[in-house]
C-alpha atoms as a PDB file:
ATOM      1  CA  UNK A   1     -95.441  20.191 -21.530  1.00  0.00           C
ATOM      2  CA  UNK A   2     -95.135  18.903 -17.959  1.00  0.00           C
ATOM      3  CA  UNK A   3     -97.348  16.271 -17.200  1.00  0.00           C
ATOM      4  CA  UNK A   4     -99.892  17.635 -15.302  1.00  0.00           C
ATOM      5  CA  UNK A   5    -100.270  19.557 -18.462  1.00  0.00           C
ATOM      6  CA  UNK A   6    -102.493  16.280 -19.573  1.00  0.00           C
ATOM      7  CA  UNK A   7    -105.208  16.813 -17.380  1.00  0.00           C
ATOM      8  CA  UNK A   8    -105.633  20.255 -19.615  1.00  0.00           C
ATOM      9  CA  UNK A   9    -106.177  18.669 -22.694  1.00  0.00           C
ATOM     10  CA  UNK A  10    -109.838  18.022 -23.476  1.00  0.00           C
ATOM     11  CA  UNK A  11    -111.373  14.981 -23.172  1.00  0.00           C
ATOM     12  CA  UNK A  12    -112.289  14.984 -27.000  1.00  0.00           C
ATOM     13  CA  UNK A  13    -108.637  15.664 -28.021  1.00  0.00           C
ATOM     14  CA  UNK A  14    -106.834  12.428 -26.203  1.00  0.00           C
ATOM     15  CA  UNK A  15    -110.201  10.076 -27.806  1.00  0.00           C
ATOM     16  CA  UNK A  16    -110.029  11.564 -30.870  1.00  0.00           C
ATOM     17  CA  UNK A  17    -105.943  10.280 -30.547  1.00  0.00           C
ATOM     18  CA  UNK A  18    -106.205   7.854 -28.626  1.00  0.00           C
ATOM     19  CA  UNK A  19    -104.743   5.218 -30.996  1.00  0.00           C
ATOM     20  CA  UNK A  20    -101.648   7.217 -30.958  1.00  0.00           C
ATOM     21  CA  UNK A  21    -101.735   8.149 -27.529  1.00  0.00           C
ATOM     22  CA  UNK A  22    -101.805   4.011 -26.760  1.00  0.00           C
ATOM     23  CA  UNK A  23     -99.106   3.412 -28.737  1.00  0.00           C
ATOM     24  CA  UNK A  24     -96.948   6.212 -27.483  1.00  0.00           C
ATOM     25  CA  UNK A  25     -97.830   4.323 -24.240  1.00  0.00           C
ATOM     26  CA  UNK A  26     -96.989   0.667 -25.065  1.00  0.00           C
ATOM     27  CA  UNK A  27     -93.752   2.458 -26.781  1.00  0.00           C
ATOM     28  CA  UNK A  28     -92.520   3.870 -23.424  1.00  0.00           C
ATOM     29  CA  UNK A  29     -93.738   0.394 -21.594  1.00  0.00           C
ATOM     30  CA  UNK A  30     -91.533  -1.605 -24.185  1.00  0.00           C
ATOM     31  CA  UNK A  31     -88.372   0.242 -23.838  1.00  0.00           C
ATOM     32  CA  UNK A  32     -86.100  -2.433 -22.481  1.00  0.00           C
ATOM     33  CA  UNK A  33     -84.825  -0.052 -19.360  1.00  0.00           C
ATOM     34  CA  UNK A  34     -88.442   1.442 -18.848  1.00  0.00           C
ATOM     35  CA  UNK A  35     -88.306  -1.301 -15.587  1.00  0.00           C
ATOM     36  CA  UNK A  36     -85.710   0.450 -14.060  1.00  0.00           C
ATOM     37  CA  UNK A  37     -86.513   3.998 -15.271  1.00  0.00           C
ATOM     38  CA  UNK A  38     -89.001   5.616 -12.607  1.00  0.00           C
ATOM     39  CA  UNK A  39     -89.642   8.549 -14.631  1.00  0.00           C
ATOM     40  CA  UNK A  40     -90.837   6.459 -17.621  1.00  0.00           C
ATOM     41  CA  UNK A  41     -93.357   4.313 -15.534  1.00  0.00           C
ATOM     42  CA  UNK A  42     -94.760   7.524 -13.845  1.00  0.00           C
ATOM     43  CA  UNK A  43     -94.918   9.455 -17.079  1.00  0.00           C
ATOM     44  CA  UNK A  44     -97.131   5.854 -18.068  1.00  0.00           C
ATOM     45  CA  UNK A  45     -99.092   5.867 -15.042  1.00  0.00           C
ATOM     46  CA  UNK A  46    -100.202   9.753 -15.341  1.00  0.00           C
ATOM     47  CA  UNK A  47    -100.941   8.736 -19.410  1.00  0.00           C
ATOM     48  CA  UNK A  48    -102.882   5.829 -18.245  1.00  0.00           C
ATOM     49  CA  UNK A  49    -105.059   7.876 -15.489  1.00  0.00           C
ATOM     50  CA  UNK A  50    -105.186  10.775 -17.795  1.00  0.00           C
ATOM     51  CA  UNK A  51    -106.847   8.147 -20.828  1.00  0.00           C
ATOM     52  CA  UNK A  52    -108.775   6.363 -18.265  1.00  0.00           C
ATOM     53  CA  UNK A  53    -109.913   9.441 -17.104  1.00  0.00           C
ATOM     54  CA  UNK A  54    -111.075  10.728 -20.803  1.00  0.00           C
ATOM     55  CA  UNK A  55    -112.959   7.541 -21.760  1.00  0.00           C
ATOM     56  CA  UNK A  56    -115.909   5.389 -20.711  1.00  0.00           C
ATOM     57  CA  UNK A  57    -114.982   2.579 -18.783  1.00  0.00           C
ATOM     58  CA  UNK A  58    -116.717   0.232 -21.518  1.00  0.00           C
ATOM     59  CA  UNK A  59    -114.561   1.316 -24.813  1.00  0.00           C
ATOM     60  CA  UNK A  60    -110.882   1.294 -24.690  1.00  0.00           C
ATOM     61  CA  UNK A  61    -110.456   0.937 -20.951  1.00  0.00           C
ATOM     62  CA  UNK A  62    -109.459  -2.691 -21.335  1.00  0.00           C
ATOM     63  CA  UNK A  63    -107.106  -2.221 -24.305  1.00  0.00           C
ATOM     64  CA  UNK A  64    -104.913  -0.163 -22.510  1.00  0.00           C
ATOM     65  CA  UNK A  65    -104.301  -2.076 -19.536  1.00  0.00           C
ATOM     66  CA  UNK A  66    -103.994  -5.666 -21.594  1.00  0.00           C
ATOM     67  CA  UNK A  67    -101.589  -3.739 -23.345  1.00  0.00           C
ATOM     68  CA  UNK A  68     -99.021  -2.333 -20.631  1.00  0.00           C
ATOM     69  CA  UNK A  69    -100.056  -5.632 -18.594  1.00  0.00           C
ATOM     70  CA  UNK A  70     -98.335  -7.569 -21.734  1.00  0.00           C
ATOM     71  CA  UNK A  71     -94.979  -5.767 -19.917  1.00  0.00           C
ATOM     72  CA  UNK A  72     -92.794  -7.822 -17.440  1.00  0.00           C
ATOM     73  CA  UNK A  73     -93.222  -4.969 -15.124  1.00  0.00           C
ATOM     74  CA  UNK A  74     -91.922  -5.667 -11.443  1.00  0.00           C
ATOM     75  CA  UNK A  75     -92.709  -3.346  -8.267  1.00  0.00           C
ATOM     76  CA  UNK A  76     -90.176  -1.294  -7.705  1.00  0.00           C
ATOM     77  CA  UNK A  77     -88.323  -1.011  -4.185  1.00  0.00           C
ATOM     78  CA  UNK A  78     -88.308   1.870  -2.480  1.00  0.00           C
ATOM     79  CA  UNK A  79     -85.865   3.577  -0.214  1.00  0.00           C
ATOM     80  CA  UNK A  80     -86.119   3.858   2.986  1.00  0.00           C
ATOM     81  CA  UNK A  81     -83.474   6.006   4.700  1.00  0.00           C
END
């Protein structure tokens, strides 16, 4: 699965897991390299626009992002050649 893939799966499916699909998030987000690992924080940015996408605002919305907000997360620098 590539993740555009994601934006497939039915809204249903990613509520009906969303427990697991917020820990599979806070998982990534707590890997001690994930700061310096691009790939990691973009697979968790599609996963967190994919959830926010398949919820209402008023649920789990806030869970997520107090979760991956818990993370010491830094803005990366970019390139510039």
């Amino acid at each position: 699965m590539v993740a555009g893939d994601l934006f497939n799966v039915p809204d249903h499916v990613i509520v009906n897991d969303l427990t697991d699909v917020v820990n599979k998030i806070l998982e990534i987000a707590s890997l001690p390299e994930y700061t310096r690992n691009d790939n990691d924080q973009s697979v968790v940015e599609i996963c967190i626009t994919r959830v926010t996408s398949a919820i209402s605002p008023a649920t789990s919305t806030p869970r997520v992002i107090r979760g991956c907000t818990r993370q010491h997360l830094r803005l990366s620098k970019c390139n510039k050649a």
